[in-house]
Protein backbone atom coordinates (compact mmCIF):
# COMPACT_ATOMS: atom_id res chain seq x y z
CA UNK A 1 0.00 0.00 0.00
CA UNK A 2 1.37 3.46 -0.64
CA UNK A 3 1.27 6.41 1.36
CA UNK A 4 -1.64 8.01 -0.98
CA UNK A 5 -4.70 6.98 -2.37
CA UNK A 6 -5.45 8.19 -6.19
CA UNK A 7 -9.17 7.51 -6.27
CA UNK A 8 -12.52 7.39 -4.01
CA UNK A 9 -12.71 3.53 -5.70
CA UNK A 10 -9.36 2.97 -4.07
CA UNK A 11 -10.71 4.57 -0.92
CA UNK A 12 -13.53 2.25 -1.21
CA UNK A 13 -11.81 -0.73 -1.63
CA UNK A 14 -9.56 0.06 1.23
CA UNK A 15 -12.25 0.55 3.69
CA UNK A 16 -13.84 -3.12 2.82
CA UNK A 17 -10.44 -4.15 3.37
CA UNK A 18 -9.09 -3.02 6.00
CA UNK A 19 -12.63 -2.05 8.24
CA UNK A 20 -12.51 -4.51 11.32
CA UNK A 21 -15.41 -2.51 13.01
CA UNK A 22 -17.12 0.65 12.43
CA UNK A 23 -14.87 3.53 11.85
CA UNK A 24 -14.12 6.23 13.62
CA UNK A 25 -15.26 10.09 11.82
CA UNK A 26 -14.39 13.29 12.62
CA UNK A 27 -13.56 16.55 11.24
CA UNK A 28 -10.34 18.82 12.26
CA UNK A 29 -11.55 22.06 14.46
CA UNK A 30 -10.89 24.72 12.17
CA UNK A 31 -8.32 26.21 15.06
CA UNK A 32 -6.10 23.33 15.03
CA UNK A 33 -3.77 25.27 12.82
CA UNK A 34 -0.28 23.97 11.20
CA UNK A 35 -0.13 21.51 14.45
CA UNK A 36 1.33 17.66 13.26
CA UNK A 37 -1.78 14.82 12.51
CA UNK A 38 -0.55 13.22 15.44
CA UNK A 39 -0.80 15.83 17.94
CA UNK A 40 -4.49 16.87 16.94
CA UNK A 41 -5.67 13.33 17.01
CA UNK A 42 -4.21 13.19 20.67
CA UNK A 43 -6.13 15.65 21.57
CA UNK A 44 -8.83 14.77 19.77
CA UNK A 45 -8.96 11.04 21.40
CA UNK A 46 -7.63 11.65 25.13
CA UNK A 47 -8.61 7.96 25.82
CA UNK A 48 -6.09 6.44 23.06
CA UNK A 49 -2.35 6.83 24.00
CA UNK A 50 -0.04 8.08 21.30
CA UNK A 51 1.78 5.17 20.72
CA UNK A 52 -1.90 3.74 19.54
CA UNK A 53 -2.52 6.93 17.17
CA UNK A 54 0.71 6.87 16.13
CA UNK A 55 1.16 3.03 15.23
CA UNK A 56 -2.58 3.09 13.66
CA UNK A 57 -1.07 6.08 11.35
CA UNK A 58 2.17 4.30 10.75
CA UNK A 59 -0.38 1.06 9.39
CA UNK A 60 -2.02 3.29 6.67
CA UNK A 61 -5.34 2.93 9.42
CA UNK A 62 -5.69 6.93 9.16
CA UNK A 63 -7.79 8.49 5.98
CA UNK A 64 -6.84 12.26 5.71
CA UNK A 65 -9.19 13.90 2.88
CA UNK A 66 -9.32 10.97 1.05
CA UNK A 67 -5.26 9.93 1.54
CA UNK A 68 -4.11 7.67 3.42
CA UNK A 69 -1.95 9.86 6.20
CA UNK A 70 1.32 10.31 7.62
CA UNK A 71 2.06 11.64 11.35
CA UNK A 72 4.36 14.17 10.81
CA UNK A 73 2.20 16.37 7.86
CA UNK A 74 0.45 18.98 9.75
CA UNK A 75 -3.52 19.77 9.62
CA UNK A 76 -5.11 23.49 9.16
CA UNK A 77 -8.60 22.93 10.18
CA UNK A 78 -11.53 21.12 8.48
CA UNK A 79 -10.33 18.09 7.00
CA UNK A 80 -12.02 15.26 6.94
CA UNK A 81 -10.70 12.15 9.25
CA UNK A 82 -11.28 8.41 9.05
CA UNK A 83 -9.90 5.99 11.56
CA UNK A 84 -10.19 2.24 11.06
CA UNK A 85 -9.02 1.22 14.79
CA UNK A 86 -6.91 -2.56 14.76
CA UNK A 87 -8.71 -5.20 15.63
CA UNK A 88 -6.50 -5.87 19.04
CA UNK A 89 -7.06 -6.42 22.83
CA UNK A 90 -7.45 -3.36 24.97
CA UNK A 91 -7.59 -3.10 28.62
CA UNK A 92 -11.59 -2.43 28.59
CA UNK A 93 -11.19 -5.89 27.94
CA UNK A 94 -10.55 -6.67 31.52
CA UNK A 95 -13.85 -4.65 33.05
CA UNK A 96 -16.58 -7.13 33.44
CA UNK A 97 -20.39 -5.97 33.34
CA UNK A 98 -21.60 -6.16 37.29
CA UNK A 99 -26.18 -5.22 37.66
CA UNK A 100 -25.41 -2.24 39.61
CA UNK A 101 -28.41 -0.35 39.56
CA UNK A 102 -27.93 3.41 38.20
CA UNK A 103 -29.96 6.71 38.31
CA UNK A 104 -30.50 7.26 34.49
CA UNK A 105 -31.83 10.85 33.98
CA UNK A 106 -31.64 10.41 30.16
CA UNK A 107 -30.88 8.70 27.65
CA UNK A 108 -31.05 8.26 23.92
CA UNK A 109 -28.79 6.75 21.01
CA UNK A 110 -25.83 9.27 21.51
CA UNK A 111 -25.67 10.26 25.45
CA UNK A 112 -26.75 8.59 29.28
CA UNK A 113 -26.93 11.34 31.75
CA UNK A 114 -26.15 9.38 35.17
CA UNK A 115 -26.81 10.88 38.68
CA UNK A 116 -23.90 9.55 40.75
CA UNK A 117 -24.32 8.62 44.27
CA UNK A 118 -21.68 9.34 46.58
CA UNK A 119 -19.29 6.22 47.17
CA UNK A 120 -19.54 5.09 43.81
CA UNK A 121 -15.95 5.04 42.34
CA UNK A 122 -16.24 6.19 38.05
CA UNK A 123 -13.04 3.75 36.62
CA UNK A 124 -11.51 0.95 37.82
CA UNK A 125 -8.00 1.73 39.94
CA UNK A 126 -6.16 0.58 42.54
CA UNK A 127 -8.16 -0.85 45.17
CA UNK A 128 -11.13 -0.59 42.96
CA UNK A 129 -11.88 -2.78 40.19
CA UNK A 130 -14.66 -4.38 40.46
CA UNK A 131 -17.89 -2.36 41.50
CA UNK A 132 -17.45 1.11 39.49
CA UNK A 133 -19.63 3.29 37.40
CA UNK A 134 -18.31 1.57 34.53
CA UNK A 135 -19.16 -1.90 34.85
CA UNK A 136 -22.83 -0.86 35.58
CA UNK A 137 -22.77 1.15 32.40
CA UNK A 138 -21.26 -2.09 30.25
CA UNK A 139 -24.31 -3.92 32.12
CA UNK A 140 -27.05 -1.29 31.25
CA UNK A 141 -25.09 -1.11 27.50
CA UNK A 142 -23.21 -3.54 26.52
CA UNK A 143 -22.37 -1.79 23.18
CA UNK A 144 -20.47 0.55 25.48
CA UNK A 145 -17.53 -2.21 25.51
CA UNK A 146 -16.60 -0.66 22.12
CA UNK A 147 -16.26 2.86 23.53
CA UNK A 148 -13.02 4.02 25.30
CA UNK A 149 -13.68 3.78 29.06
CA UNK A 150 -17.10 2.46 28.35
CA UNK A 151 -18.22 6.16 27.08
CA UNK A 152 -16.68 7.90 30.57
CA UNK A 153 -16.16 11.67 29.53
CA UNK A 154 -15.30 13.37 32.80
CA UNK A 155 -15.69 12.12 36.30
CA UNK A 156 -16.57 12.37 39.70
CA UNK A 157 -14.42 11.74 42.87
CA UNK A 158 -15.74 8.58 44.19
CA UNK A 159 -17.86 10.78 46.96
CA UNK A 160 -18.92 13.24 45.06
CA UNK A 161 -22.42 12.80 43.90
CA UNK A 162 -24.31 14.65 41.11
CA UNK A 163 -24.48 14.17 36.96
CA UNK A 164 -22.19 13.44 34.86
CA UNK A 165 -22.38 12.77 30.74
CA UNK A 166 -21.55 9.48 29.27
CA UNK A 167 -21.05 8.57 25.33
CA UNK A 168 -22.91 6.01 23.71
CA UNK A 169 -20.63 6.20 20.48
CA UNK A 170 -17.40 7.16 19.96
CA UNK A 171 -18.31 9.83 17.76
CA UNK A 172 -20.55 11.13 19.98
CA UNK A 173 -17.69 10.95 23.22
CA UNK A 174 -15.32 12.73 20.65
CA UNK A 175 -18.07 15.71 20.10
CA UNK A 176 -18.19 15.61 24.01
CA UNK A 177 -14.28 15.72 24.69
CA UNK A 178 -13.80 18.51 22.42
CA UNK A 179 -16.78 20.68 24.27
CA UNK A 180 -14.72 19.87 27.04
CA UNK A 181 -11.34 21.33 25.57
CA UNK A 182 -13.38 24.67 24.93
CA UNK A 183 -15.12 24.56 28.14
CA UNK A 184 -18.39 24.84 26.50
CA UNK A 185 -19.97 22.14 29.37
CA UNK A 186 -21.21 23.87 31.98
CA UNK A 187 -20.98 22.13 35.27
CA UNK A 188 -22.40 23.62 38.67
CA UNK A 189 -21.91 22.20 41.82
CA UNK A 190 -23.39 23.02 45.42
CA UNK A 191 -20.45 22.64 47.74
CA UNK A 192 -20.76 23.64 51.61
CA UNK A 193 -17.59 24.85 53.12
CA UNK A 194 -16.44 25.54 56.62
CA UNK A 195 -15.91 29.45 57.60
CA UNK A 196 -18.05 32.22 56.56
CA UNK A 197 -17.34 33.59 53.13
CA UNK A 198 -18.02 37.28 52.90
CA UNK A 199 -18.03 37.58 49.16
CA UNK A 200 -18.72 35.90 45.11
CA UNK A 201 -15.40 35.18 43.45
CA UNK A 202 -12.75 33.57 41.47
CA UNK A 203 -9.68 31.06 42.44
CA UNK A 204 -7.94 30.74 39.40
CA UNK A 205 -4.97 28.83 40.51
CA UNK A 206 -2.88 25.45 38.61
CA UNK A 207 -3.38 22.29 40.31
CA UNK A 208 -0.99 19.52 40.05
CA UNK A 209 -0.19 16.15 41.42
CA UNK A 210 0.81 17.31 45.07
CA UNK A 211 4.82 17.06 45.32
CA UNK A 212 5.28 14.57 48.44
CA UNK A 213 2.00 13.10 49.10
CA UNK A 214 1.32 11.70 45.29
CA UNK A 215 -2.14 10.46 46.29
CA UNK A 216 -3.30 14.57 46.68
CA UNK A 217 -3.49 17.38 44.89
CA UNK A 218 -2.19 20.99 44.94
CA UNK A 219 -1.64 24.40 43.86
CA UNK A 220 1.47 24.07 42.04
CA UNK A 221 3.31 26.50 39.02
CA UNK A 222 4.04 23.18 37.37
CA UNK A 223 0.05 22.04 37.40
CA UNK A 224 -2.21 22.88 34.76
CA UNK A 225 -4.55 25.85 34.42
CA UNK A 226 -7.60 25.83 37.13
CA UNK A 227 -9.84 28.29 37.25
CA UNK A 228 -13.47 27.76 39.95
CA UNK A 229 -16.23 30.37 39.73
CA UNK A 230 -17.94 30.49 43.38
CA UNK A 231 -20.73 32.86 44.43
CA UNK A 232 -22.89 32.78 47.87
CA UNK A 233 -26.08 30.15 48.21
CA UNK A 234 -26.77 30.52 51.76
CA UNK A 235 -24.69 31.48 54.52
CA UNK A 236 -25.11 29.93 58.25
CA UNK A 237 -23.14 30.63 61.57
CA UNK A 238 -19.59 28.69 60.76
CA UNK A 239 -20.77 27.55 56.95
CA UNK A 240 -21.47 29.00 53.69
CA UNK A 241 -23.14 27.30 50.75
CA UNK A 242 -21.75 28.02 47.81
CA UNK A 243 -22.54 27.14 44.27
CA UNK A 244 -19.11 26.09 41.86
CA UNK A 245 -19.12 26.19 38.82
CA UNK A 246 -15.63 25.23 36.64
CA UNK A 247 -13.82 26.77 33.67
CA UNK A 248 -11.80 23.88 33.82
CA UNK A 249 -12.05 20.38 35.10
CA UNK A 250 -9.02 19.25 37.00
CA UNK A 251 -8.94 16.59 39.84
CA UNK A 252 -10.23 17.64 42.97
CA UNK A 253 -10.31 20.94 42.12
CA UNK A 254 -13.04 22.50 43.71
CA UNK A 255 -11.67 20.90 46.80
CA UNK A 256 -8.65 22.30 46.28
CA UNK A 257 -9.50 25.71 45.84
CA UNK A 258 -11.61 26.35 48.45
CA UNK A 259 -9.07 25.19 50.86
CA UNK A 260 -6.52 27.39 49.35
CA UNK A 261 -8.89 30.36 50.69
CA UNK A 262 -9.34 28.79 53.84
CA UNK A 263 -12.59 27.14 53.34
CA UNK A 264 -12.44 23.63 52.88
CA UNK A 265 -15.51 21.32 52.67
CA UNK A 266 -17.41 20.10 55.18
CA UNK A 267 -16.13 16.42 55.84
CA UNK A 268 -13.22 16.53 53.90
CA UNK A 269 -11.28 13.92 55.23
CA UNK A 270 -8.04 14.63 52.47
CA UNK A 271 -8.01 18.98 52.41
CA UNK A 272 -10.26 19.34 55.07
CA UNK A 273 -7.62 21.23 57.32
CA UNK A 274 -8.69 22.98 60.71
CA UNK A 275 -11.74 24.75 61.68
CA UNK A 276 -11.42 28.70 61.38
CA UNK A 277 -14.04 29.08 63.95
CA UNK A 278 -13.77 26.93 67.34
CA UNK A 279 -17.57 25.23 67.19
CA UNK A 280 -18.40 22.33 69.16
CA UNK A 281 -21.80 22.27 66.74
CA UNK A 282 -19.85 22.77 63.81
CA UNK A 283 -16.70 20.52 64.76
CA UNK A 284 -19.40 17.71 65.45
CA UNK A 285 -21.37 18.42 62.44
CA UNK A 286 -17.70 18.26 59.90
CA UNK A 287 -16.38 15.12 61.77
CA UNK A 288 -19.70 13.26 61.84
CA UNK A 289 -20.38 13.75 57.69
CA UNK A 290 -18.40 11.25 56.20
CA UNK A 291 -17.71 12.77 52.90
CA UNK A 292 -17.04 16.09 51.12
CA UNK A 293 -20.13 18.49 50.64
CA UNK A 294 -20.15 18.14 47.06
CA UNK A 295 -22.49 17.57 45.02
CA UNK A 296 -22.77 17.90 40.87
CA UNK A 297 -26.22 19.95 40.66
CA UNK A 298 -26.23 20.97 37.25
CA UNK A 299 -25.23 20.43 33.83
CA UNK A 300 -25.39 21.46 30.97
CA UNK A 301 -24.47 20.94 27.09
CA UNK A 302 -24.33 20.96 23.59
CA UNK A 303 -26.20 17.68 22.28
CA UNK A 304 -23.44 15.52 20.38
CA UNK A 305 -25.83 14.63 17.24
CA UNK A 306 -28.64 17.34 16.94
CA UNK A 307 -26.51 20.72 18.53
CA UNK A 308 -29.25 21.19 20.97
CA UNK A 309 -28.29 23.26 24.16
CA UNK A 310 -29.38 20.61 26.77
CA UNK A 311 -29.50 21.03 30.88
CA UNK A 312 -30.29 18.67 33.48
CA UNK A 313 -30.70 19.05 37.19
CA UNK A 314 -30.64 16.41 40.31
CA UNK A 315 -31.89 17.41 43.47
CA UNK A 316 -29.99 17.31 46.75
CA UNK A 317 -29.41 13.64 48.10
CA UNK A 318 -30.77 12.92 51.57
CA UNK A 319 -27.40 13.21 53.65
CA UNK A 320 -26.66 16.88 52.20
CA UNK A 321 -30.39 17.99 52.70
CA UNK A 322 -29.93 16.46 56.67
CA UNK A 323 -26.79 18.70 56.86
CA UNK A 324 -28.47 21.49 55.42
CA UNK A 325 -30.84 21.26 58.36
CA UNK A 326 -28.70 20.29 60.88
CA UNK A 327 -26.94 23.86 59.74
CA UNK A 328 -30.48 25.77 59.81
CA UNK A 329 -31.28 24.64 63.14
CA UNK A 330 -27.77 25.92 64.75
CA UNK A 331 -28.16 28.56 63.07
């Protein structure tokens, strides 16, 4: 095979060829400009490593325009992309469907919007591999085994509960990943923090992988960019609600940021710090809630097949409406 294709019958004949499952389409964003093929399909497929794009280019598996590509030629926006992914083992092929019941707000043939209860861990990890978010979803779809991480866009720590967006197709978790790169997904959370916050405003701080205790995170010049949005919900004596909302997702961040202005989250076991204000009622009420005060309220988004502007809310689960009044009543 050379490294172009003269005609669409050649094109044709090397799909029926070569096509070991349903190929991957997408178009170049028209602001991925002079970058290598390589790099934009990186960032265009988080959940394939390089090495995968890379070797998948290197097999004449990539259609650029109707040419078989290279890695190194560079893209300006707007091309046309085929993918015809090898036929070989991947790790998803490890995660076994387990009947774990799930929330399901919606669903149709491109997206599942799942309300996430607290203590349910999204990927399998260490210490964690059988009983996640993702073997329910390969239960509830077992079509999902075909989608990187089972159609997982973004995640939730494992006790953090609210919505989060899953893909159905991989076209459809591509459209999702990139609305994430522009931080066109809006994502509001209700977090309740320790301390009374006196004003609305913005951390906008990096976060990184904490540099001696690898299992945390931090505020670090070597993270990536982290920006939280917070403004006032309620305000009690010792605790403010506040409603988040990110610019950017980054792990843990909201927890992160609010302790970097002295206000961690209620039960926050990992940056929960010390109280500002000394509070028997308070201390009692942060050591006795066994989680952090988080919870994903709202979201919203751009519908992956029909560019409808979508939004979904889930109300308050029971143990964060008991704080709430626990909270009212002191105060």
């Amino acid at each position: 095979m050379t490294n172009s294709v003269k005609n669409k019958d050649s094109i044709a004949d090397y799909n029926v060829k070569h096509l070991t499952q349903r190929a991957i389409q997408l178009t170049i964003p028209s602001d991925y400009i002079g970058i290598r093929l390589d790099q934009a399909l990186a960032k265009l497929l988080p959940d394939y490593s390089r090495s995968r794009l890379q070797s998948w280019i290197t097999e004449n598996r990539v259609i650029l325009n109707e040419q078989v590509a290279h890695a190194k030629q560079k893209v300006w926006g707007n091309e046309s992309i085929q993918i015809f992914p090898k036929d070989e083992p991947d790790n998803q092929s490890s995660y076994m469907p387990e009947d774990i019941p799930l929330n399901i707000v919606y669903e149709d043939n491109a997206i599942i919007i799942v309300n996430k209860p607290a203590g349910l861990v999204c990927h399998p990890g260490n210490g964690n591999w059988q009983g996640t978010l993702l073997n329910a979803l390969l239960h509830h779809t077992p079509p999902l085994s075909q989608v990187p991480r089972a159609g997982i866009v973004h995640r939730l720590d494992k006790d953090t509960s609210g919505l989060l967006v899953v893909a159905k197709t991989i076209e459809a978790q591509i459209h999702l990943v990139r609305q994430l790169q522009l931080r066109t997904i809006k994502r509001d959370y209700l977090a309740i923090v320790l301390g009374n916050v006196s004003q609305d405003g913005i951390v906008d701080a990096p976060i990184g992988r904490h540099p001696t205790q690898r299992t945390k995170m931090a505020i670090t010049s070597k993270g990536k960019p982290a920006r939280t949005f917070y403004r006032i919900h309620e305000k009690y004596n010792g605790c403010t609600v506040l409603e988040c909302s990110l610019d950017t997702g980054r792990t843990h961040q909201i927890r992160v940021h609010m302790q970097s202005i002295g206000h961690p989250l209620v039960g926050d076991a990992v940056y929960g710090g010390k109280l500002i204000k000394k509070d028997s009622i308070i201390q009692q009420l942060n050591a006795n809630f066994l989680r952090q005060a988080l919870h994903a309220q709202r979201l919203t988004l751009s519908h992956p097949e029909s560019e409808e502007t979508m939004a979904w809310e889930a109300p308050l689960p029971n143990d964060l409406s008991v704080l709430l009044q626990a909270l009212r009543g002191h105060s």
